[in-house]
C-alpha atoms as a PDB file:
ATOM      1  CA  UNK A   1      -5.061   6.849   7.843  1.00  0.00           C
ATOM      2  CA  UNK A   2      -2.424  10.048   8.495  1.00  0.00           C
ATOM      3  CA  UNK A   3       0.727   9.562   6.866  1.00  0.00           C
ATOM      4  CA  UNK A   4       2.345  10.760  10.219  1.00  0.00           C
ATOM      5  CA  UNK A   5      -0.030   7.502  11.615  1.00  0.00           C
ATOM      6  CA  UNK A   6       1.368   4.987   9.427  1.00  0.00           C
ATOM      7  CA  UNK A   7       5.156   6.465   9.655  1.00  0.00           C
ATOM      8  CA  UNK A   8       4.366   5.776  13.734  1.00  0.00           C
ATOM      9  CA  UNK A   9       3.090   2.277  13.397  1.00  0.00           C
ATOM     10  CA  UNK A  10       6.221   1.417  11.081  1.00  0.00           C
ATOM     11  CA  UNK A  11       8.874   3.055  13.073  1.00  0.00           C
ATOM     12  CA  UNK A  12       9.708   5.197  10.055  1.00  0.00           C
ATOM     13  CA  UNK A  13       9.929   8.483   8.886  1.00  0.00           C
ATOM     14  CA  UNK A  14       7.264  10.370   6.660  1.00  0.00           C
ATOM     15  CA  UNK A  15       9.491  10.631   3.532  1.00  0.00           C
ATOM     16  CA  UNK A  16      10.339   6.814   4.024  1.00  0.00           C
ATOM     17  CA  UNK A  17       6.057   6.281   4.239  1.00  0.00           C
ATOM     18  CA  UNK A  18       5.704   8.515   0.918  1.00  0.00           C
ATOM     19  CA  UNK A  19       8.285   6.625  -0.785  1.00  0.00           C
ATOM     20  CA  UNK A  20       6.606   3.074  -0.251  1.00  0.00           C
ATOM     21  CA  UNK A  21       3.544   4.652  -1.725  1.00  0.00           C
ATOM     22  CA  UNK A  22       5.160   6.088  -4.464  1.00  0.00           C
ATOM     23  CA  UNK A  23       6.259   1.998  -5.478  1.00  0.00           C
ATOM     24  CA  UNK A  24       3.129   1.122  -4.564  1.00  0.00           C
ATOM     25  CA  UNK A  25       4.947  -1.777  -1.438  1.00  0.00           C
ATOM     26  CA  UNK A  26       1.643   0.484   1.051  1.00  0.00           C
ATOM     27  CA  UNK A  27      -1.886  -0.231  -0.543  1.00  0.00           C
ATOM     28  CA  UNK A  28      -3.159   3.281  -1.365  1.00  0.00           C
ATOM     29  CA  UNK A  29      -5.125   6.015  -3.835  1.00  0.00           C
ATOM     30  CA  UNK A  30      -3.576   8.895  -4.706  1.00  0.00           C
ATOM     31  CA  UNK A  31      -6.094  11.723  -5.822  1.00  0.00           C
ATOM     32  CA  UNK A  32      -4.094  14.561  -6.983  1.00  0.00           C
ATOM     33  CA  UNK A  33      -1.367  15.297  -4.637  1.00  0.00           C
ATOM     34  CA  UNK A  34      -3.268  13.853  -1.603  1.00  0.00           C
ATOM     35  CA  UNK A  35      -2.671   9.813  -0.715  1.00  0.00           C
ATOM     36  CA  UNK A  36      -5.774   8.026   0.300  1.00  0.00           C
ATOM     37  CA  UNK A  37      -4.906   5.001   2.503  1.00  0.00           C
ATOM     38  CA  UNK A  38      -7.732   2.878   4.216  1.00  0.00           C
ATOM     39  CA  UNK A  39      -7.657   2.059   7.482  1.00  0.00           C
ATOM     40  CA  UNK A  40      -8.743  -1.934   6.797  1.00  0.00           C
ATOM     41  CA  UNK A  41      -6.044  -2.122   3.482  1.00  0.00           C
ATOM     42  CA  UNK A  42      -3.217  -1.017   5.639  1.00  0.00           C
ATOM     43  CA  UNK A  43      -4.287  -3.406   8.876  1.00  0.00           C
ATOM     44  CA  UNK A  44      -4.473  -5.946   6.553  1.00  0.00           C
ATOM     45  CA  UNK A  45      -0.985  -5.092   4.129  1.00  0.00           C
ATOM     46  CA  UNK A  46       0.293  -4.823   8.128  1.00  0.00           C
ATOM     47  CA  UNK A  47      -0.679  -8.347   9.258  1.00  0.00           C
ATOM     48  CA  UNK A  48       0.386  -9.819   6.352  1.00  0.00           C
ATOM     49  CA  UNK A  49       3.507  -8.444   5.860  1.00  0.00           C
ATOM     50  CA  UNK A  50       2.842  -6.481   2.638  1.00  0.00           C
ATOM     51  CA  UNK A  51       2.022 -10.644   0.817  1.00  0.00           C
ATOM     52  CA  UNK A  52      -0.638  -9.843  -1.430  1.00  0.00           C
ATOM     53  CA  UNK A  53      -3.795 -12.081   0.133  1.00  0.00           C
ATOM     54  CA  UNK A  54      -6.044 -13.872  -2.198  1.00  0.00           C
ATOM     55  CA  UNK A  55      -5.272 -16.283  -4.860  1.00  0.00           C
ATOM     56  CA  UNK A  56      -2.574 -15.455  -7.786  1.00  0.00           C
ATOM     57  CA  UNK A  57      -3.682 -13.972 -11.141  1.00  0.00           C
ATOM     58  CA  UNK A  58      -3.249 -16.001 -13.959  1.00  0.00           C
ATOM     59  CA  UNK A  59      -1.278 -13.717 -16.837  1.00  0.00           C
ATOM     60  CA  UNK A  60      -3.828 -13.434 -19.617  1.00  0.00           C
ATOM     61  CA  UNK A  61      -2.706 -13.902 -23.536  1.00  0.00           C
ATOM     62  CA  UNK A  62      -4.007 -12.879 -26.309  1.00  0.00           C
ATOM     63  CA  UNK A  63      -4.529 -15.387 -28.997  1.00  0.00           C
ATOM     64  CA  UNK A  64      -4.411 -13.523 -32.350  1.00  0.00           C
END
């Protein structure tokens, strides 16, 4: 998806849409200076609203 596209969809501006990928709140890539967002991770990050899906990771530890 277009940054302009997702900036639409969420009423916001562009530099608003870069920021939340910059803290990572949008499910994205970035390659180089370009941000890679999939259309089926943002649907999904959209109907959730942004709850990570799935079931919670355990925090490993390392037994020395």
């Amino acid at each position: 998806m277009s940054i302009p596209e997702i900036a639409e969809r969420l009423s916001v501006g562009r530099i608003a849409v870069y920021a939340m990928l910059e803290q990572g709140i949008i499910p994205a890539v970035r390659l180089g200076r370009r941000w890679i967002v999939t259309r089926h991770a943002f649907e999904n990050w959209e109907r959730t609203c942004g709850m990570p899906t799935g079931l919670p990771r355990k925090t490993e530890h390392k037994v020395t």
